[in-house]
Protein backbone atom coordinates (compact mmCIF):
# COMPACT_ATOMS: atom_id res chain seq x y z
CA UNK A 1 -0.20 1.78 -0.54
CA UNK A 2 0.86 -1.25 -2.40
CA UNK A 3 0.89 -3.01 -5.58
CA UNK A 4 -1.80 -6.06 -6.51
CA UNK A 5 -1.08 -7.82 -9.02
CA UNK A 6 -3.61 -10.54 -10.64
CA UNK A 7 -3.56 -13.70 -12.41
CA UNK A 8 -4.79 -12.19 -15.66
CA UNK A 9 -1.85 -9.31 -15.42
CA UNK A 10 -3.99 -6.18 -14.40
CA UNK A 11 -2.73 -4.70 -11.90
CA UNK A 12 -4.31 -2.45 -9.19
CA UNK A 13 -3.37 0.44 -6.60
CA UNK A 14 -4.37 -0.82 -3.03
CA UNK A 15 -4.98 2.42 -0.65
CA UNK A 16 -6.03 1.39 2.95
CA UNK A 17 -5.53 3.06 6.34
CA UNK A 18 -4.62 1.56 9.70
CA UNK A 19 -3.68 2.47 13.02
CA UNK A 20 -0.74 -0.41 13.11
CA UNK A 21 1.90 -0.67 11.29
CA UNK A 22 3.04 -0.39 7.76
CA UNK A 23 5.01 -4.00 8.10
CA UNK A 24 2.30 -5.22 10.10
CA UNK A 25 -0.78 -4.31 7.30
CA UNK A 26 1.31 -5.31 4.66
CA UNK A 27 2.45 -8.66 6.33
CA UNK A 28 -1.11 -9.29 6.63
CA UNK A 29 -1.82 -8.56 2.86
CA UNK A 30 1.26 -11.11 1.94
CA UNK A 31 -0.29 -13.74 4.37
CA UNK A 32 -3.60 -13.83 2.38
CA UNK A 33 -1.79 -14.30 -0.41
CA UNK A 34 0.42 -16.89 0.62
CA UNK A 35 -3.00 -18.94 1.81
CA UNK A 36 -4.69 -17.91 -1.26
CA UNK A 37 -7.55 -16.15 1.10
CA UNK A 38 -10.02 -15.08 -1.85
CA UNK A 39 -12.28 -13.41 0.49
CA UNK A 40 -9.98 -10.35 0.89
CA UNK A 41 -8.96 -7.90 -2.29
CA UNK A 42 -5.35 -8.36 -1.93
CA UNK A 43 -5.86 -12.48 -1.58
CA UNK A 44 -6.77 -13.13 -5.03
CA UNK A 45 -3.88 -11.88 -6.53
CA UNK A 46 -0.99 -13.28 -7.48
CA UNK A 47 1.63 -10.98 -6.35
CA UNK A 48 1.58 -7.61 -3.76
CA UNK A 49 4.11 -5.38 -3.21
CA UNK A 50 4.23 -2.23 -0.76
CA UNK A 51 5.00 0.85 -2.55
CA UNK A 52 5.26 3.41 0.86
CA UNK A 53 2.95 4.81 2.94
CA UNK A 54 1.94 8.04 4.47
CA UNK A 55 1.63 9.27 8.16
CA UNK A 56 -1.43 11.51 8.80
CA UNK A 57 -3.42 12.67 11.88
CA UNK A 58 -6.51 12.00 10.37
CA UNK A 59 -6.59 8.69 9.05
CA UNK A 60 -9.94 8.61 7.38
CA UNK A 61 -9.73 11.81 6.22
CA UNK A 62 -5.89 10.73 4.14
CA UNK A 63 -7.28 7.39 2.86
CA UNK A 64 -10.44 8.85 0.98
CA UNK A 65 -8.57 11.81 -0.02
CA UNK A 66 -6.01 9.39 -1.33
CA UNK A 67 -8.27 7.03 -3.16
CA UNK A 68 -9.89 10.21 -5.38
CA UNK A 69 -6.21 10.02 -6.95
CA UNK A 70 -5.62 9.12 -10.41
CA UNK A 71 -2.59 6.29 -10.31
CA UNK A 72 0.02 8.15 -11.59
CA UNK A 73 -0.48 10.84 -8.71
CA UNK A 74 -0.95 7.64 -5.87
CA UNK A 75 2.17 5.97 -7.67
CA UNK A 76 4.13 9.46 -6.63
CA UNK A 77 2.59 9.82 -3.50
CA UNK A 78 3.84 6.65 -2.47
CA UNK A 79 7.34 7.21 -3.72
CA UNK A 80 7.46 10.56 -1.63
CA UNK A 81 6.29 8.54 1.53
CA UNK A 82 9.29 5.59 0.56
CA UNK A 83 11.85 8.70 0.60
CA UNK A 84 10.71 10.60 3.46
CA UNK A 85 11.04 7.34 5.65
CA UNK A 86 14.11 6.22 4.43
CA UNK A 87 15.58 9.70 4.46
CA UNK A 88 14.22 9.97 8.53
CA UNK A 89 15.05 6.10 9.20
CA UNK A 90 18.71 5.95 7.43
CA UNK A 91 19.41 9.99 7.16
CA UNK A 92 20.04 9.59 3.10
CA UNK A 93 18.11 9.58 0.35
């Protein structure tokens, strides 16, 4: 999940799913950005920023389950997913 933010200030919860990874999707997002790519959502803002992410067998399943969120509950979602991979990558947290 991540953060788009656009030129008029309104700001938006991205929620996508991908079989690659987290640094790889979210390099991509930061790429369109950085060309100014307007045909893809997170291209015509002005700033993104990755919030966490979440592992799940069923990818599908996690990302429309995930979008029926309101944004406080996808905001704490993602904060749960930051902590559990710090805590597993770095053992703190």
């Amino acid at each position: 999940m991540g953060r788009v933010t656009f030129p008029s200030g309104k700001s938006t919860i991205y929620t996508g799913q991908t079989s690659r990874s987290v640094y790889e999707r979210a390099g991509e997002h930061l790429r369109y950005q950085k060309n100014g790519d307007r045909q893809h959502y997170t291209g015509r803002g002005v700033k993104f920023e990755v919030l966490g992410s979440v592992f799940s067998n069923n990818r599908f399943k996690a990302e429309k389950t995930i979008k029926g969120l309101s944004r406080e509950e996808k905001e704490r979602l993602a904060r749960q997913g930051a902590r559990n991979y710090k805590k597993k990558r770095f053992g703190f947290w």
